[in-house]
PDB file of N, CA and C in Angstrom:
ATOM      1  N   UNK A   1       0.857  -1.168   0.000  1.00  0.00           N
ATOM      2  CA  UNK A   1       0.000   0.000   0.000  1.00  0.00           C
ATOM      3  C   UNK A   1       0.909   1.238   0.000  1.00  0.00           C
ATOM      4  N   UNK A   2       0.543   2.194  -1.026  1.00  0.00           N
ATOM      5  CA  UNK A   2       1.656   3.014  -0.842  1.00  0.00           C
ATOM      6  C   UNK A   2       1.121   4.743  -0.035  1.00  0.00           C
ATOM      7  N   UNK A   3       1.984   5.287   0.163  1.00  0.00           N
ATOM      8  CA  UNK A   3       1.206   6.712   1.195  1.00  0.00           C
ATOM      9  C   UNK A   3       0.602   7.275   0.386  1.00  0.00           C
ATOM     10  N   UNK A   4      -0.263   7.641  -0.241  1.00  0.00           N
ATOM     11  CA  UNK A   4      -1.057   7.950  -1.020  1.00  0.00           C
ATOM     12  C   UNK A   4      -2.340   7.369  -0.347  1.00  0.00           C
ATOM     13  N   UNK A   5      -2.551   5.788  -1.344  1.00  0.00           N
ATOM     14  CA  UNK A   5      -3.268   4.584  -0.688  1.00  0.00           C
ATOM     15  C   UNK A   5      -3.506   4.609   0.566  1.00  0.00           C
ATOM     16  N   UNK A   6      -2.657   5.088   1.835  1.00  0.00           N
ATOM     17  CA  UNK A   6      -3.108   4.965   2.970  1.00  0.00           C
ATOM     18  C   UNK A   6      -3.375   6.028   3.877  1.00  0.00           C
ATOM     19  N   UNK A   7      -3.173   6.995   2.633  1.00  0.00           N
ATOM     20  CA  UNK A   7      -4.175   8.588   3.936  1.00  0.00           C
ATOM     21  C   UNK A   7      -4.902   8.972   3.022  1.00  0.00           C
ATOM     22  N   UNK A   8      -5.666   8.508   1.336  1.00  0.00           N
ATOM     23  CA  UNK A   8      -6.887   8.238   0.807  1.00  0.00           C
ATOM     24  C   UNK A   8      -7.615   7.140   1.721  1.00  0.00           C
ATOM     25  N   UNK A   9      -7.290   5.848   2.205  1.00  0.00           N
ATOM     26  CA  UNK A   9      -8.007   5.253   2.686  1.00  0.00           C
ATOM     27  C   UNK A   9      -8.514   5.805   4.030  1.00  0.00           C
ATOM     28  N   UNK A  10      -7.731   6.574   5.122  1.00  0.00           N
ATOM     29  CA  UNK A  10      -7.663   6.968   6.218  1.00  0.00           C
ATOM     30  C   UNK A  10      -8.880   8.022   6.336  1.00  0.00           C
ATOM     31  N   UNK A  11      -8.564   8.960   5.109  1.00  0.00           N
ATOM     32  CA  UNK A  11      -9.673  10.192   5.202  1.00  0.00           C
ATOM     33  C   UNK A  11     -11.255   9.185   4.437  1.00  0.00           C
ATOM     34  N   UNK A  12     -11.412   8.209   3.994  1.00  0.00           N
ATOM     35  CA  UNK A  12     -12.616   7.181   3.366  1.00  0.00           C
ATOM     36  C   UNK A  12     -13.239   6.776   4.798  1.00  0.00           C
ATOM     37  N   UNK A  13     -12.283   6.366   5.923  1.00  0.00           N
ATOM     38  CA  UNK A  13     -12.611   5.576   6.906  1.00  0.00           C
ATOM     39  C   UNK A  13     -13.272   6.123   7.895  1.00  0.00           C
ATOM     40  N   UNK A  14     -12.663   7.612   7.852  1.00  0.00           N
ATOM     41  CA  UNK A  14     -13.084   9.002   8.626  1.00  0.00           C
ATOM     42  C   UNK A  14     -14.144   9.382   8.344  1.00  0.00           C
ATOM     43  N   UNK A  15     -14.477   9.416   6.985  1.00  0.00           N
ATOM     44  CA  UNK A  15     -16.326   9.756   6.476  1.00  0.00           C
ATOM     45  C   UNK A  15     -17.032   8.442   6.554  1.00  0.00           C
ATOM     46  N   UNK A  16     -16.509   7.978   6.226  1.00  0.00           N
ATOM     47  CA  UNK A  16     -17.666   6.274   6.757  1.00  0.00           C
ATOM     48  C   UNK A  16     -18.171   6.659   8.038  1.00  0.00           C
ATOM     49  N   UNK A  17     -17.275   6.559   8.899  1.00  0.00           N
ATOM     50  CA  UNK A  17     -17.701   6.324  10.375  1.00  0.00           C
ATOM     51  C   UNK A  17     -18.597   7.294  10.886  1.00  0.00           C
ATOM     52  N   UNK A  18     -18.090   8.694  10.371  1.00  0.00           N
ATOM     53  CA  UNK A  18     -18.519   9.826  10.754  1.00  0.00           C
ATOM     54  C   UNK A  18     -20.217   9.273  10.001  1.00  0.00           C
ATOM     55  N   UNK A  19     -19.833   8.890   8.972  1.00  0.00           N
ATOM     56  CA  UNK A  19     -21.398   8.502   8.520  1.00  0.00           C
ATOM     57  C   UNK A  19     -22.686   7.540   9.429  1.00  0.00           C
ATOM     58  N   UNK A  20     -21.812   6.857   9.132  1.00  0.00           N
ATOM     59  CA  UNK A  20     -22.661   5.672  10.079  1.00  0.00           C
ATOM     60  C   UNK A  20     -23.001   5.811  11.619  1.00  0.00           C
ATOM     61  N   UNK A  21     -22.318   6.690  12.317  1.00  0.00           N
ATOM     62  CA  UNK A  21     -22.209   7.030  13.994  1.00  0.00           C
ATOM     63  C   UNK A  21     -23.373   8.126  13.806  1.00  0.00           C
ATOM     64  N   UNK A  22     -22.576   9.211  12.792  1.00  0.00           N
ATOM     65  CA  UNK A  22     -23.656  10.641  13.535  1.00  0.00           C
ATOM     66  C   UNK A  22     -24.339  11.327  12.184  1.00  0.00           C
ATOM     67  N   UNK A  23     -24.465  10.815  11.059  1.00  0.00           N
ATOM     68  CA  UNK A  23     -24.961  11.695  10.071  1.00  0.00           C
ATOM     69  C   UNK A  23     -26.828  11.399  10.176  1.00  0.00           C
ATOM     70  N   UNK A  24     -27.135  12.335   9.644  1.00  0.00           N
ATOM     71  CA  UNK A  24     -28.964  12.371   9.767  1.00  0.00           C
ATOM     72  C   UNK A  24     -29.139  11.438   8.949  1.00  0.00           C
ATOM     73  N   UNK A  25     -28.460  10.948   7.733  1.00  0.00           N
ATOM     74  CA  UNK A  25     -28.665   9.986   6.847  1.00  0.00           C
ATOM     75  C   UNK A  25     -28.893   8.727   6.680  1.00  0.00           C
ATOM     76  N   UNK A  26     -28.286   8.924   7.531  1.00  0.00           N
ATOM     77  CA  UNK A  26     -28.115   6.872   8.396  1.00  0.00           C
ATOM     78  C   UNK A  26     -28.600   6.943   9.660  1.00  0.00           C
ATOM     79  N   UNK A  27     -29.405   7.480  10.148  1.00  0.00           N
ATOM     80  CA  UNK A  27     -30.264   7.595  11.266  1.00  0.00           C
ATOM     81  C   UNK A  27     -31.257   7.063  11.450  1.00  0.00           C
ATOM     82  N   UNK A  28     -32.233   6.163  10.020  1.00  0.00           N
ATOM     83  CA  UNK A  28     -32.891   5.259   9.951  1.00  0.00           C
ATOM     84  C   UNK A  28     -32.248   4.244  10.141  1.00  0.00           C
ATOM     85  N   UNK A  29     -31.133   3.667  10.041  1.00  0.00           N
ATOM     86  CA  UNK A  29     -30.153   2.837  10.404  1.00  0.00           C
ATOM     87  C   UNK A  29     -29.836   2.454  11.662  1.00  0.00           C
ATOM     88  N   UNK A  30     -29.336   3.632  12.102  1.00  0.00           N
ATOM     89  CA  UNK A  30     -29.485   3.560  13.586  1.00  0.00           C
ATOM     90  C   UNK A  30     -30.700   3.268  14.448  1.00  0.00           C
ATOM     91  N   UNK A  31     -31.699   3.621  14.054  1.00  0.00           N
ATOM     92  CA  UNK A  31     -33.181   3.224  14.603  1.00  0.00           C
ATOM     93  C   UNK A  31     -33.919   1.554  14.367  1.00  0.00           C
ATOM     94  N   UNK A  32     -33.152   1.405  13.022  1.00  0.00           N
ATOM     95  CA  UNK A  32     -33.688   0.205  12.920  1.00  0.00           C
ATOM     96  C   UNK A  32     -32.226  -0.644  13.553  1.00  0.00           C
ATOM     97  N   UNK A  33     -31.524  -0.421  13.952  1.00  0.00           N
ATOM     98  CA  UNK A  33     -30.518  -1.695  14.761  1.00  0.00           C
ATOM     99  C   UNK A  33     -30.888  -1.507  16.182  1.00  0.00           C
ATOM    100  N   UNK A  34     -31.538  -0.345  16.711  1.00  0.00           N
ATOM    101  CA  UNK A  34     -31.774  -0.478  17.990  1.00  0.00           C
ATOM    102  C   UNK A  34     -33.477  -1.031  18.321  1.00  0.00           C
ATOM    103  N   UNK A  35     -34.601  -0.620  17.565  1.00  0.00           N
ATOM    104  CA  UNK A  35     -35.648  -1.032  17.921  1.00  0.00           C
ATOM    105  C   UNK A  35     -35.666  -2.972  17.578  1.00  0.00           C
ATOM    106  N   UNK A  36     -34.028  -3.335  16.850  1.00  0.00           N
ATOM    107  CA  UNK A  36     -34.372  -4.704  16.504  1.00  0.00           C
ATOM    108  C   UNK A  36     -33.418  -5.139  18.098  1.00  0.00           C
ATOM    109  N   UNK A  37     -32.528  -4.685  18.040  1.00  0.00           N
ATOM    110  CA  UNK A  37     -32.080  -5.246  19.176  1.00  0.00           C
ATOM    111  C   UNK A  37     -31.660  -4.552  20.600  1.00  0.00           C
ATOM    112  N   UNK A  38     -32.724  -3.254  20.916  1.00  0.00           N
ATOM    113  CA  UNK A  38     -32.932  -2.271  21.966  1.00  0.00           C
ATOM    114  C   UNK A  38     -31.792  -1.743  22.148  1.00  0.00           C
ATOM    115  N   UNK A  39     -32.222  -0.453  22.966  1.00  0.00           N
ATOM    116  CA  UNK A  39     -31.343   0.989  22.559  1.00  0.00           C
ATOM    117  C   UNK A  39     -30.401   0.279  23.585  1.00  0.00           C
ATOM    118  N   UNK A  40     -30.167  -0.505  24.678  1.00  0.00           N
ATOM    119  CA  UNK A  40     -29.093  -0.497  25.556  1.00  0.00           C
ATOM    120  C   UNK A  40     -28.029  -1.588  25.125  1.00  0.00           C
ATOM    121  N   UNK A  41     -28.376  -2.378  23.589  1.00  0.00           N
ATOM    122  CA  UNK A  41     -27.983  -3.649  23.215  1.00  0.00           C
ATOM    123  C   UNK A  41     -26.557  -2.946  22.660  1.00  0.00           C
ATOM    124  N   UNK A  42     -25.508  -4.250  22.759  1.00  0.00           N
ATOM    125  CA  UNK A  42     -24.247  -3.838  21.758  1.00  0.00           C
ATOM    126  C   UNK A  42     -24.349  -3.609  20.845  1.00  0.00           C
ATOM    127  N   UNK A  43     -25.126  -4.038  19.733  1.00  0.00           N
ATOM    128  CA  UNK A  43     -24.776  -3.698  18.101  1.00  0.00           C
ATOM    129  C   UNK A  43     -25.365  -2.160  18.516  1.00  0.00           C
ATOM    130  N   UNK A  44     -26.495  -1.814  18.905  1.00  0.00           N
ATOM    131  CA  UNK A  44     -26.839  -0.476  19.038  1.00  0.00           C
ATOM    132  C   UNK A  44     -25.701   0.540  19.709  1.00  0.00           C
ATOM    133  N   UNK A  45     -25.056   0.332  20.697  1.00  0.00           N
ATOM    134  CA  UNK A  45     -23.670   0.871  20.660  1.00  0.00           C
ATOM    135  C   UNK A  45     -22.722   0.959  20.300  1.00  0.00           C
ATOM    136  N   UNK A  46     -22.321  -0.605  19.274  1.00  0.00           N
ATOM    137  CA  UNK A  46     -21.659  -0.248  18.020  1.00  0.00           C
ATOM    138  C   UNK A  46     -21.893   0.693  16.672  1.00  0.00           C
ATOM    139  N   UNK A  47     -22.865   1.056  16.682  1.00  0.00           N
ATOM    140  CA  UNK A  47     -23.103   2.012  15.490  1.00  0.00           C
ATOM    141  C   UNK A  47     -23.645   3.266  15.929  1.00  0.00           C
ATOM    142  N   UNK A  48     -23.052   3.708  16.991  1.00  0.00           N
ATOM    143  CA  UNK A  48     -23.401   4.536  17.736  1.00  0.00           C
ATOM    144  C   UNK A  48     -21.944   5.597  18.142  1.00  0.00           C
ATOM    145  N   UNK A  49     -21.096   4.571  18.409  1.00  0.00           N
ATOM    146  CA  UNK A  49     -19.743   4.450  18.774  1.00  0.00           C
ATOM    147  C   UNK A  49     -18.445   4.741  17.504  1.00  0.00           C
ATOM    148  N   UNK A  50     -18.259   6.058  17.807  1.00  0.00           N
ATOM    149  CA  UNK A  50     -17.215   6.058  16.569  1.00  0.00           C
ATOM    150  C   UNK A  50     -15.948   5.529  16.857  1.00  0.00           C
ATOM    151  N   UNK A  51     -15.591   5.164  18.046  1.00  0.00           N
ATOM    152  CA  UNK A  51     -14.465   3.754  18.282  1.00  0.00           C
ATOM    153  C   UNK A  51     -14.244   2.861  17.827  1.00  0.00           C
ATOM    154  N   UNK A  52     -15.762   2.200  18.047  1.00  0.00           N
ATOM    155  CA  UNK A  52     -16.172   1.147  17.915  1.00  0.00           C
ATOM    156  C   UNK A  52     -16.466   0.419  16.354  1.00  0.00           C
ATOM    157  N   UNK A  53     -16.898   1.316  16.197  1.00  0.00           N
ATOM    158  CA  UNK A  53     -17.541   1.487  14.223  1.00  0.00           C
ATOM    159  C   UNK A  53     -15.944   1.207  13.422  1.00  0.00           C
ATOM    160  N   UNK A  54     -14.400   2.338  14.234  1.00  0.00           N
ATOM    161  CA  UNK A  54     -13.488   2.722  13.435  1.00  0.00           C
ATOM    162  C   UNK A  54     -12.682   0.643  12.878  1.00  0.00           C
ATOM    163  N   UNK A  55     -13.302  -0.029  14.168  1.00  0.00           N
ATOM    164  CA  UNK A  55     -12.394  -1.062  13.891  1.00  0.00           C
ATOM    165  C   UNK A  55     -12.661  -1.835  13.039  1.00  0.00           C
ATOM    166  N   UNK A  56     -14.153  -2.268  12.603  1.00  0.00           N
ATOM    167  CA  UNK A  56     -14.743  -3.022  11.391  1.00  0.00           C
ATOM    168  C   UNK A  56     -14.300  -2.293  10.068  1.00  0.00           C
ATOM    169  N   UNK A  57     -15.117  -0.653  10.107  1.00  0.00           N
ATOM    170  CA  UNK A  57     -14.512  -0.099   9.269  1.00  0.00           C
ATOM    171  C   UNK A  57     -13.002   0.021   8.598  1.00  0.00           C
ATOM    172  N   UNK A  58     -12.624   0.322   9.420  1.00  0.00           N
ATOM    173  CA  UNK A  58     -11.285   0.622   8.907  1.00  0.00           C
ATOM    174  C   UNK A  58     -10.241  -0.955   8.752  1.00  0.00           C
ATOM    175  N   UNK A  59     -10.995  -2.373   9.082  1.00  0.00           N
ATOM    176  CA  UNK A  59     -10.459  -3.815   8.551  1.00  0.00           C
ATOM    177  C   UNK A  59     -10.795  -3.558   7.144  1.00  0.00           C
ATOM    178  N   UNK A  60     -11.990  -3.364   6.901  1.00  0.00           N
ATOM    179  CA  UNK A  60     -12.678  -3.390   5.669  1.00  0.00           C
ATOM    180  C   UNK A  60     -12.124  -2.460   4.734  1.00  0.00           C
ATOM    181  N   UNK A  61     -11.644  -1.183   4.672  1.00  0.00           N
ATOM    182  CA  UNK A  61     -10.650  -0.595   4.185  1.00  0.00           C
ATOM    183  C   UNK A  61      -9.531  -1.436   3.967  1.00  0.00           C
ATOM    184  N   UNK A  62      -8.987  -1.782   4.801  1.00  0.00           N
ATOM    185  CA  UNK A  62      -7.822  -2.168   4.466  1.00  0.00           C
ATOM    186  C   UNK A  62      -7.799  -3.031   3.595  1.00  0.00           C
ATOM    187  N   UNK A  63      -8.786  -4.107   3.812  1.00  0.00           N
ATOM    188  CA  UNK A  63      -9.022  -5.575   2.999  1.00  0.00           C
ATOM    189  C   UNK A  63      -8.876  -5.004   1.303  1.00  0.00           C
ATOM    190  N   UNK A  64      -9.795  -3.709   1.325  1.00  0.00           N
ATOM    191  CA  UNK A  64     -10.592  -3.528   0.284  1.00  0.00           C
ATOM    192  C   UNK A  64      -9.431  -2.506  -0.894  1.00  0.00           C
ATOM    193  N   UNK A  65      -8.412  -1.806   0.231  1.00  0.00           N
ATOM    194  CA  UNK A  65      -7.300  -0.695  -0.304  1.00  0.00           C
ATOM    195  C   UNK A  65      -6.339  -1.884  -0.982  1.00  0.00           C
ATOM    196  N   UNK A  66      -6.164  -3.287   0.088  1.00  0.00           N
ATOM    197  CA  UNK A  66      -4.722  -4.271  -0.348  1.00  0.00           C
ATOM    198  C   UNK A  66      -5.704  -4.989  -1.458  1.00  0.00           C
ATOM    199  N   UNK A  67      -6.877  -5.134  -1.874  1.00  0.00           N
ATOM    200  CA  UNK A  67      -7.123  -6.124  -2.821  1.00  0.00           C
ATOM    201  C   UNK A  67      -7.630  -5.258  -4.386  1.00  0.00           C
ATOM    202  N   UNK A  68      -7.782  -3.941  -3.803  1.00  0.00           N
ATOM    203  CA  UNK A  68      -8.168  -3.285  -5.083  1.00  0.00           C
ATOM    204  C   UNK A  68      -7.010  -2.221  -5.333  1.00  0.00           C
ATOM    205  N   UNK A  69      -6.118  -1.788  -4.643  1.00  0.00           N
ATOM    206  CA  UNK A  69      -4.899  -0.828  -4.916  1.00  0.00           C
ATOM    207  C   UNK A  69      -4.993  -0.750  -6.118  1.00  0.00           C
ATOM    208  N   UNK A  70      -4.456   0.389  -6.300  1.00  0.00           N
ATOM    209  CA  UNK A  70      -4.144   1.012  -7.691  1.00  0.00           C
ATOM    210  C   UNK A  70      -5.345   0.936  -8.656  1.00  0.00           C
ATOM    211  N   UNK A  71      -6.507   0.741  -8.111  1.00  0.00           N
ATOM    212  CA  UNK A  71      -6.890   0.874  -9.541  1.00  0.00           C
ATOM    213  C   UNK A  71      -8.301   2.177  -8.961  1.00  0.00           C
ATOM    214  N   UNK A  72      -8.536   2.454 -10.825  1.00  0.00           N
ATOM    215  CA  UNK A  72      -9.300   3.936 -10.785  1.00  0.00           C
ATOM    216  C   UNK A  72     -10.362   4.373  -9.985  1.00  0.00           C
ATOM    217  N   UNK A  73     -11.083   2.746  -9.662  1.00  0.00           N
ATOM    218  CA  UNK A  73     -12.116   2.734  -9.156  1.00  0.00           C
ATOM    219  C   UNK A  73     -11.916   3.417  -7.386  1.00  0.00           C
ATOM    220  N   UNK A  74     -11.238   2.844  -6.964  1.00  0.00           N
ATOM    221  CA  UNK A  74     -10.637   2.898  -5.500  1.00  0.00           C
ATOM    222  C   UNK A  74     -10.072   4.340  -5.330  1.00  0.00           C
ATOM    223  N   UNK A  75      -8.839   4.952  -6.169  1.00  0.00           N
ATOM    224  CA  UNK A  75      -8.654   6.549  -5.848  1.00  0.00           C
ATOM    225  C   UNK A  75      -9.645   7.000  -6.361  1.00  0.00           C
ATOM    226  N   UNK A  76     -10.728   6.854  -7.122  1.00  0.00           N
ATOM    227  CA  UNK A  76     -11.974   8.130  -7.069  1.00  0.00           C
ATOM    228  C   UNK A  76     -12.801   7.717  -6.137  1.00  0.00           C
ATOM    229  N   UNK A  77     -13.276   6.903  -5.752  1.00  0.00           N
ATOM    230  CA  UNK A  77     -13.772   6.775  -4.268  1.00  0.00           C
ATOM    231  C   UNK A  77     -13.416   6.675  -2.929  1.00  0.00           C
ATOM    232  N   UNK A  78     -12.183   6.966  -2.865  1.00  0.00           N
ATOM    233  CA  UNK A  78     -11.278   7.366  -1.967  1.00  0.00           C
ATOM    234  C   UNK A  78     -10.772   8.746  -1.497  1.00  0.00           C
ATOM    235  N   UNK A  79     -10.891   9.533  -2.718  1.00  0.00           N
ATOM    236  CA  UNK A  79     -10.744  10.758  -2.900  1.00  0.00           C
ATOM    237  C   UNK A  79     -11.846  11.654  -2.644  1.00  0.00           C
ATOM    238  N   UNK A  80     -12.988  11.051  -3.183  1.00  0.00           N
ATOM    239  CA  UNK A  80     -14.064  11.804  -2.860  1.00  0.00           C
ATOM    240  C   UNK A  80     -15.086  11.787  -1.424  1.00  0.00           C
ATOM    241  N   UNK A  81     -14.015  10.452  -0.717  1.00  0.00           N
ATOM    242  CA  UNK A  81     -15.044  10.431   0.820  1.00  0.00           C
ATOM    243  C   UNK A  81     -13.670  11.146   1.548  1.00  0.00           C
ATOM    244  N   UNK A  82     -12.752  11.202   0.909  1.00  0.00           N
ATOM    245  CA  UNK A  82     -11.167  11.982   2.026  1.00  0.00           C
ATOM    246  C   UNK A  82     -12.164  13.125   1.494  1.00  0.00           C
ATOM    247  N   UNK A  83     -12.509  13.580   0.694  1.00  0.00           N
ATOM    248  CA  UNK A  83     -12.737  15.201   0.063  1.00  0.00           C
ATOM    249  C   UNK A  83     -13.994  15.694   1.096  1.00  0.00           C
ATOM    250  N   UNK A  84     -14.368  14.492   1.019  1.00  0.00           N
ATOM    251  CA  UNK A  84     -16.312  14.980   1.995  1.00  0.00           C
ATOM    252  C   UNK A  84     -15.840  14.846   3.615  1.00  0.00           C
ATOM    253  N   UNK A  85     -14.967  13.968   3.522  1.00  0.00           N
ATOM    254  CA  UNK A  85     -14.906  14.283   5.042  1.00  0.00           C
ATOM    255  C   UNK A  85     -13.708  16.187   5.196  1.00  0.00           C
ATOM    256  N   UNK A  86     -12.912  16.054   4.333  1.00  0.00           N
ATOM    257  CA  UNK A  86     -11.954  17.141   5.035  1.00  0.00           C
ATOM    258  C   UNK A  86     -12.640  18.431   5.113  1.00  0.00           C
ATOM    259  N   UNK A  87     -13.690  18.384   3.959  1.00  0.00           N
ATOM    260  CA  UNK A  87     -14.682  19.936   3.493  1.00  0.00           C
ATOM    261  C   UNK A  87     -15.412  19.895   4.806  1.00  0.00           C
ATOM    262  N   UNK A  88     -15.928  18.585   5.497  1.00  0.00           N
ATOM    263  CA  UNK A  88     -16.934  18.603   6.691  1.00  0.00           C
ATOM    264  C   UNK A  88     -15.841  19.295   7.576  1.00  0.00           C
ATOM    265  N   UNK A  89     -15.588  19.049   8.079  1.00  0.00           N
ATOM    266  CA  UNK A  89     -14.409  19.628   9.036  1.00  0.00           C
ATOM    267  C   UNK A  89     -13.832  20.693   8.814  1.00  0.00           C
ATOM    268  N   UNK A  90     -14.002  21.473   7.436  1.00  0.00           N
ATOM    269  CA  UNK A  90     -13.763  22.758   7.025  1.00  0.00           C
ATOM    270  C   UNK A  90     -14.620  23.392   7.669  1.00  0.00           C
ATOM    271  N   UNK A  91     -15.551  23.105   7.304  1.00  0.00           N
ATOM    272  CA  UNK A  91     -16.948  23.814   7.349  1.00  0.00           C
ATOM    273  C   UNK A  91     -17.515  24.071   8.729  1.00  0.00           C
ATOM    274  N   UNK A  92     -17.377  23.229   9.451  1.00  0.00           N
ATOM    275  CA  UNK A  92     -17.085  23.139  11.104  1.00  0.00           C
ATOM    276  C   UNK A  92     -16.163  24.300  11.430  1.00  0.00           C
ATOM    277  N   UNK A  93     -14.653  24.414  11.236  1.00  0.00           N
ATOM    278  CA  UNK A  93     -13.883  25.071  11.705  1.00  0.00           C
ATOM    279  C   UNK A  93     -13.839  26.283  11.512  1.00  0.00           C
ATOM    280  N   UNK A  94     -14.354  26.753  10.078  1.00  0.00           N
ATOM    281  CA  UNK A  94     -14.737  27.902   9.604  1.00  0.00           C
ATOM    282  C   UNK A  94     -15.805  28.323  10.358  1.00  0.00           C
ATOM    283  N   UNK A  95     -16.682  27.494  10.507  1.00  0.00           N
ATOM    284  CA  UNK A  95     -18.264  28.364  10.444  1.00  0.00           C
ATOM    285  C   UNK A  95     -18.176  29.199  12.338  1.00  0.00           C
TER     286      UNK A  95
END
C-alpha cells in the first residue's frame, strides 16, 4: 500500500464512520438496529460508537485498499469520501 493509498483510505474511513455514527442519513439505520435489538444492546452501541464502528470499518478498508490498490475505481472513491470528510471539518472550523 503506498502513502497515497493509505491517507486516501484513512480520510474514506473518517467519512464512513462519521457517517454511520452521527450523520442524519443513516439515522434510519441507527433506529432500525436499535428497535431490533434495543437501545441499551451492543450492536446499538456499536453504530453509535465512533471507536467502535473505526475497527470493522477501517479492517474493511484495508481488505478492500490491499485487494483493489491502484486501480481507478478505489482513488476516485477514496478521494471523494477523504474530500467529503476534510470539506466537513472545514466547514465546522470555519463556520
Amino acid at each position: 500500500m503506498s502513502l497515497l493509498e493509505f491517507l486516501l483510505s484513512l480520510g474514506a474511513t473518517c467519512r464512513l464512520i462519521r457517517f454511520l455514527t452521527k450523520d442524519t442519513l443513516a439515522g434510519g439505520f441507527r433506529s432500525w438496529i436499535a428497535d431490533r435489538f434495543g437501545d441499551d444492546s451492543k450492536p446499538s452501541y456499536l453504530v453509535s460508537c465512533s471507536w467502535c464502528t473505526s475497527i470493522w470499518v477501517a479492517a474493511a478498508m484495508t481488505a478492500l485498499t490491499h485487494w483493489a490498490g491502484g486501480t481507478l475505481a478505489l482513488q476516485l472513491t477514496t478521494t471523494a469520501l477523504s474530500l467529503s470528510y476534510l470539506a466537513g471539518l472545514a466547514s465546522r472550523w470555519l463556520d
